[in-house]
Protein backbone atom coordinates (compact mmCIF):
# COMPACT_ATOMS: atom_id res chain seq x y z
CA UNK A 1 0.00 0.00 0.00
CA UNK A 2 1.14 3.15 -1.29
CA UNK A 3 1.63 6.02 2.09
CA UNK A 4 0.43 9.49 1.41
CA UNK A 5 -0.14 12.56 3.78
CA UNK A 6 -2.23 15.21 5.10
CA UNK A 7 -0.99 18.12 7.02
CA UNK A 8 -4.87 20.15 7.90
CA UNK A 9 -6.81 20.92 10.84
CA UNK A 10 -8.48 18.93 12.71
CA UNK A 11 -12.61 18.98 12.71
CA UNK A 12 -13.84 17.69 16.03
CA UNK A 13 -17.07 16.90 13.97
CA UNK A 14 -15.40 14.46 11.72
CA UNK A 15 -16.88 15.84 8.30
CA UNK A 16 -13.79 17.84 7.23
CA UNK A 17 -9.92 18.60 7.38
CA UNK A 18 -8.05 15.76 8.43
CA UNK A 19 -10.32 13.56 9.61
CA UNK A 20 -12.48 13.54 6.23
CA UNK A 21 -8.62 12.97 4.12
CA UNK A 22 -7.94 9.84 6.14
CA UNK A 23 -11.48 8.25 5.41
CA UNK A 24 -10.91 9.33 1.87
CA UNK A 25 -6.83 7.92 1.94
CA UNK A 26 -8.62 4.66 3.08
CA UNK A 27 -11.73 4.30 1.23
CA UNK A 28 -9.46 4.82 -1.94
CA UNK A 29 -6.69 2.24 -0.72
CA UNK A 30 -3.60 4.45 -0.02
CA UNK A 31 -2.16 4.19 3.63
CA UNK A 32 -2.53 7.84 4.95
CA UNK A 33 -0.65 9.38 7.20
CA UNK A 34 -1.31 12.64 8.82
CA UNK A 35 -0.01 16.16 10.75
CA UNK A 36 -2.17 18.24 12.55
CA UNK A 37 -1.37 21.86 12.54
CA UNK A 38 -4.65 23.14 14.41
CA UNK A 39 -7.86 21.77 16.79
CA UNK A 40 -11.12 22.93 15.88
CA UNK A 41 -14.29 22.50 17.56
CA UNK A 42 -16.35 22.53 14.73
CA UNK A 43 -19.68 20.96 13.06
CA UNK A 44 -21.33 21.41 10.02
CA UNK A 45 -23.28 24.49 11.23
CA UNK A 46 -20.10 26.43 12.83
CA UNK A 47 -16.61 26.63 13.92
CA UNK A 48 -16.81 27.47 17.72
CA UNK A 49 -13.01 27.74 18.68
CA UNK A 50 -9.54 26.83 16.67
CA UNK A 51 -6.11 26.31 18.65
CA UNK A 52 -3.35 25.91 16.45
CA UNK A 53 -0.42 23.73 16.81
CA UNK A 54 2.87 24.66 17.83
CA UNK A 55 5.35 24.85 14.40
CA UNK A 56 8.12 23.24 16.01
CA UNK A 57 5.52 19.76 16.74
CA UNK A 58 4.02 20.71 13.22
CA UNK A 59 7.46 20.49 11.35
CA UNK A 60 8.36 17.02 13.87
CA UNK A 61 4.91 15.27 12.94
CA UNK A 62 6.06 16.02 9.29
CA UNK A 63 10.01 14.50 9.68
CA UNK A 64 8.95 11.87 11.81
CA UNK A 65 6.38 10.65 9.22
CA UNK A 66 8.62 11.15 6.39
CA UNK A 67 12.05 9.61 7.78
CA UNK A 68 9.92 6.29 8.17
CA UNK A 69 7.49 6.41 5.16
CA UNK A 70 8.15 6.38 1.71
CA UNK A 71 5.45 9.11 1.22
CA UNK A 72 4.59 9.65 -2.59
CA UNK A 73 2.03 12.34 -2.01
CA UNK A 74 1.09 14.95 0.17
CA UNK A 75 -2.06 17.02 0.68
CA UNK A 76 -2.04 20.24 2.49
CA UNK A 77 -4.93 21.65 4.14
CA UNK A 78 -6.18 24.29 6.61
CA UNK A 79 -2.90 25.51 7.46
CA UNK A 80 -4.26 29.18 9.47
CA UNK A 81 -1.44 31.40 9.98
CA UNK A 82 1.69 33.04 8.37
CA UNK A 83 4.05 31.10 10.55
CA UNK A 84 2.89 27.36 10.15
CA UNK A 85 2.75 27.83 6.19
CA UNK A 86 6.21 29.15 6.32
CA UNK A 87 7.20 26.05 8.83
CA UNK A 88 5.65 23.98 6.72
CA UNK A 89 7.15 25.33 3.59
CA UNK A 90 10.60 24.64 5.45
CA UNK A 91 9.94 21.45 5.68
CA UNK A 92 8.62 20.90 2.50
CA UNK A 93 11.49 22.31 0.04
CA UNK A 94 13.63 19.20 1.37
CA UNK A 95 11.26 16.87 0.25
CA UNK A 96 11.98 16.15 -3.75
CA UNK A 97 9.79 13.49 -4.52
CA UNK A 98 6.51 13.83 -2.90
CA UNK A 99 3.43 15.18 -4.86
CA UNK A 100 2.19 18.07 -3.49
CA UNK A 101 -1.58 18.76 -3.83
CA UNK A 102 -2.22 22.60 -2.24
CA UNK A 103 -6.03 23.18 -0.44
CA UNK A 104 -6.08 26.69 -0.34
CA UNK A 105 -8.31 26.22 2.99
CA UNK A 106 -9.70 29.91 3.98
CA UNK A 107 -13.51 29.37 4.97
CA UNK A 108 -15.26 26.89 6.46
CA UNK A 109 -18.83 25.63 4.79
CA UNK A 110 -19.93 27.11 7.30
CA UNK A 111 -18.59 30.86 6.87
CA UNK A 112 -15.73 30.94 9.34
CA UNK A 113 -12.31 32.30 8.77
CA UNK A 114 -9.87 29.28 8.68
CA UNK A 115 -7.04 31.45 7.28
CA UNK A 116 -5.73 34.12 8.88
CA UNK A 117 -5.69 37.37 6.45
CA UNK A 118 -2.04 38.25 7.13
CA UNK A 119 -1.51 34.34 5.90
CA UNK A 120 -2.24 34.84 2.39
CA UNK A 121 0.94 36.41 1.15
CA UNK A 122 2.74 33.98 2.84
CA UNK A 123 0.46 31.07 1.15
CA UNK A 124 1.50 32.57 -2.97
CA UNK A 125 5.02 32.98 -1.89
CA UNK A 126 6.09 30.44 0.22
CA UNK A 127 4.29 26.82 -0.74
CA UNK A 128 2.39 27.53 -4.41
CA UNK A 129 5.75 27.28 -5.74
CA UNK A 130 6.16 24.08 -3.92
CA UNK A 131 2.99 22.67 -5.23
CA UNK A 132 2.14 20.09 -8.41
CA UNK A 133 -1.36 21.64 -8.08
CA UNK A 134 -3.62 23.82 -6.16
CA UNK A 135 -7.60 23.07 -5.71
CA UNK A 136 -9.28 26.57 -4.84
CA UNK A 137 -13.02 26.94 -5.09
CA UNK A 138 -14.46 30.28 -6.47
CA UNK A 139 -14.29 32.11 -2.95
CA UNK A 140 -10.65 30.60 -2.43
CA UNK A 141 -9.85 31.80 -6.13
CA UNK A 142 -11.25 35.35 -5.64
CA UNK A 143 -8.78 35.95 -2.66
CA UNK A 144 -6.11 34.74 -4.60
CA UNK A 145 -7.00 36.99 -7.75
CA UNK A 146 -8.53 39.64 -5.79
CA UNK A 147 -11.73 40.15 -7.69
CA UNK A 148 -15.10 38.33 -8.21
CA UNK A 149 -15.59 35.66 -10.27
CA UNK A 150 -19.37 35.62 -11.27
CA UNK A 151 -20.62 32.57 -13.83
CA UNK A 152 -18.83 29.43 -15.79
CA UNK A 153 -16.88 32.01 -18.73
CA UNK A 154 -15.53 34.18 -15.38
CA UNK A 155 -14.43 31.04 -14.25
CA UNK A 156 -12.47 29.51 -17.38
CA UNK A 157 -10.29 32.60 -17.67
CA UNK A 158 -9.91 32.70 -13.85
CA UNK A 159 -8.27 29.14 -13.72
CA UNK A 160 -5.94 30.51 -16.89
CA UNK A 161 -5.04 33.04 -15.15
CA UNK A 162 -4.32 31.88 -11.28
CA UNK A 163 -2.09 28.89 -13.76
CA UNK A 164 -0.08 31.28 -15.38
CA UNK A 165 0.16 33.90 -12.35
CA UNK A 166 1.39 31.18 -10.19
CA UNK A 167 3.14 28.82 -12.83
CA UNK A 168 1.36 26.26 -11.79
CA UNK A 169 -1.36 23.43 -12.48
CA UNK A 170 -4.97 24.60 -11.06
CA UNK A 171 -8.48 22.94 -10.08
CA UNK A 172 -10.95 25.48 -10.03
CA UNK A 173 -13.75 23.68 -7.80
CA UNK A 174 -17.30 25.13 -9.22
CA UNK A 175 -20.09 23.92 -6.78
CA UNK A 176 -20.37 27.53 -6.03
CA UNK A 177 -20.95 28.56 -9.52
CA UNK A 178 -25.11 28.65 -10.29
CA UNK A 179 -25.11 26.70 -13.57
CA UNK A 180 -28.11 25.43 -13.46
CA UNK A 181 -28.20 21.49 -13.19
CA UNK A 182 -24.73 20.72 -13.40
CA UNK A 183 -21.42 21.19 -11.24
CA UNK A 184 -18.38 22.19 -13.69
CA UNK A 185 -15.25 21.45 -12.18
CA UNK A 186 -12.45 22.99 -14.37
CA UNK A 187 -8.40 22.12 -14.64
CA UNK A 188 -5.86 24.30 -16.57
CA UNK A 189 -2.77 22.28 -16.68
CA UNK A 190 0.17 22.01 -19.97
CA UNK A 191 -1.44 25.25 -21.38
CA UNK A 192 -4.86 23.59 -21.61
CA UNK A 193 -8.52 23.81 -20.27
CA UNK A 194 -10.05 20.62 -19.43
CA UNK A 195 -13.39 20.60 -18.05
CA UNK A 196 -15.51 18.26 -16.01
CA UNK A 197 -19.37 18.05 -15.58
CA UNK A 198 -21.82 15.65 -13.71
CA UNK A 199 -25.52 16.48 -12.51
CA UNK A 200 -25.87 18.40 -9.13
CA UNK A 201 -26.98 16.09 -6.17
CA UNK A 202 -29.58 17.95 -4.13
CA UNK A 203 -28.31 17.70 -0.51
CA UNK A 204 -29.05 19.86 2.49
CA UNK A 205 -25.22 20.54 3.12
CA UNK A 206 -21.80 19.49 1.61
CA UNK A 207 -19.58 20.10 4.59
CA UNK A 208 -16.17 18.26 3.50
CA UNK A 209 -16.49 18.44 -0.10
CA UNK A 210 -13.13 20.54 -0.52
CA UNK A 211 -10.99 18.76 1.69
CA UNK A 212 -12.31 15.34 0.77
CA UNK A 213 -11.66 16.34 -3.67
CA UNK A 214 -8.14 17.11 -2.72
CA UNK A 215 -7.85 14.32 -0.70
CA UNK A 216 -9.14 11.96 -3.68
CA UNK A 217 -6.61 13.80 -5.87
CA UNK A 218 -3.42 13.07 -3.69
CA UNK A 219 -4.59 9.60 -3.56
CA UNK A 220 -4.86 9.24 -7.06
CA UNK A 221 -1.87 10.73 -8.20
CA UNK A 222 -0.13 8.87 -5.45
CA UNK A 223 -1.82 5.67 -7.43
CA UNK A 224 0.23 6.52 -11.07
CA UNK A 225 -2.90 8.71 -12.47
CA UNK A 226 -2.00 11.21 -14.50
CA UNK A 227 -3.77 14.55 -13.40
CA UNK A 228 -6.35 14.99 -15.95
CA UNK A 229 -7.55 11.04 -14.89
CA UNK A 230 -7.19 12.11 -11.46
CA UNK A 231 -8.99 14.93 -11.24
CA UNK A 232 -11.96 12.96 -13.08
CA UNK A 233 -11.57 10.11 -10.72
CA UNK A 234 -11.81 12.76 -7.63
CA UNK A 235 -15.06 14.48 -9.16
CA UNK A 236 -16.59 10.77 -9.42
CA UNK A 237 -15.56 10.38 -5.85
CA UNK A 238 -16.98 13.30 -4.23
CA UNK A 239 -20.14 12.96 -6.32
CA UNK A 240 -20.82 9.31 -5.01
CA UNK A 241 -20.13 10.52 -1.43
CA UNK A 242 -22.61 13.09 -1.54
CA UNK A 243 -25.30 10.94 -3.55
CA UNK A 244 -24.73 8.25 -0.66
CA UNK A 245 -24.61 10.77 2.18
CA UNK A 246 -26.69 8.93 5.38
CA UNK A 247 -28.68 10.79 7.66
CA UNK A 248 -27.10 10.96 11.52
CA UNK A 249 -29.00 13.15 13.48
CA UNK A 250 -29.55 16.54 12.47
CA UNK A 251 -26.45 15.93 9.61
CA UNK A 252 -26.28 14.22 6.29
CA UNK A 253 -22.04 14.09 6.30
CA UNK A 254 -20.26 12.40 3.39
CA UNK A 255 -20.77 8.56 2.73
CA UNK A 256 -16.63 8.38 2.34
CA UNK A 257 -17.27 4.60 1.88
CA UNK A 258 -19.43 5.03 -1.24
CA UNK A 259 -17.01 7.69 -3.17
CA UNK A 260 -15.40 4.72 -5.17
């Protein structure tokens, strides 16, 4: 079994950050392997309180994991602040062979701030470059562009453009786009739009959805898919999970078990 990693927060409500990659890791069949770089008590509805990790115990969950696994992937997620992204980063630039698959995580489903403002300059400068990709959705990819993206032809020069700004391969996530009965998911990558579409599923909430596509993608790529395959293979994934979501109590989370 092939290891991979996550380095995210941690939702207490199990939907999201790293708990939501490992259930993906597994339900995929890569070994995953994980470092926490903040606690949140969270659930679907809101994010009550975050504590973030130390960097030195970040950077040693990283090395530890990496001196003793042969780690062919690595996902990062909700990383919060200036200084873990540029521990992280340190750590990072002496891997060489890892894939690295960049969440932009910087607001919750449920509208809280998981990235602190002063962190995003730090994010473009110190692990994009580091990155074989980077999955924003449209709020994510209006930070990073500063403007608004409104509608699907917004969106296809917006994933040109964050590709050649950064130099880098891009997955412009569109549930938030309103295109009617569809969800376009769009990848710019060797100078080349590719686009993916499959029918909506109605749900009440999609809490997860981000973390658990660019979990799907490190997995994949991790597996020998090239990234147009894997990025089809991750849309597939997500799309079962929400079409097989079970009702637990007032929640309909992710059916992680059905993405395959």
């Amino acid at each position: 079994m092939i290891p991979v990693m996550t380095i995210a927060g941690s939702d207490s409500g199990g939907g999201a950050g790293v708990q939501a990659d490992l259930k993906t890791f597994e339900s995929i069949g890569v070994f995953g392997t994980s470092a926490i770089t903040c606690v949140t008590a969270q659930n679907p509805d809101e994010v009550t309180g975050i504590e973030s990790i130390s960097v030195e115990l970040i950077q040693k969950q990283i090395l530890t994991v990496v001196n003793s696994f042969d780690v062919a992937a690595i996902k990062t997620g909700m990383l919060f602040s200036q200084e873990i992204i540029c521990g992280v980063a340190g750590v990072l630039k002496r891997l060489n062979n890892a894939a690295i698959v960049l969440d932009p995580v910087m607001i919750a489903t449920s509208g809280s701030n998981l990235l602190q403002d002063s962190a995003v300059e730090a994010l473009k400068h110190e692990l994009l470059p580091l990155a074989k990709v980077i999955t924003p959705n449209i709020p994510e990819a209006e930070v990073l562009l500063q403007r608004d993206i409104k509608g699907l032809a917004e969106a296809r020069m917006a994933v040109e453009e964050l590709s050649h700004m950064f130099s880098i391969d891009v997955v412009l996530k569109g549930g938030h786009l309103e295109e009617g009965k569809d969800v376009y998911d769009l990848l710019f990558c060797e100078n080349r739009l590719h686009e993916y579409v499959l029918p909506k599923v109605k749900v009440d909430e999609n809490h997860g959805t981000g973390c658990t596509f660019a979990a799907a993608l490190t997995a994949y790529l991790a597996l020998g898919n090239n990234l147009p395959d894997a990025v089809k293979k991750s849309k597939e994934f997500v799309t079962n999970a929400l079409k097989y979501a079970v009702k637990m109590g007032k929640h309909q989370p992710l059916n992680w078990s059905h993405g395959c």
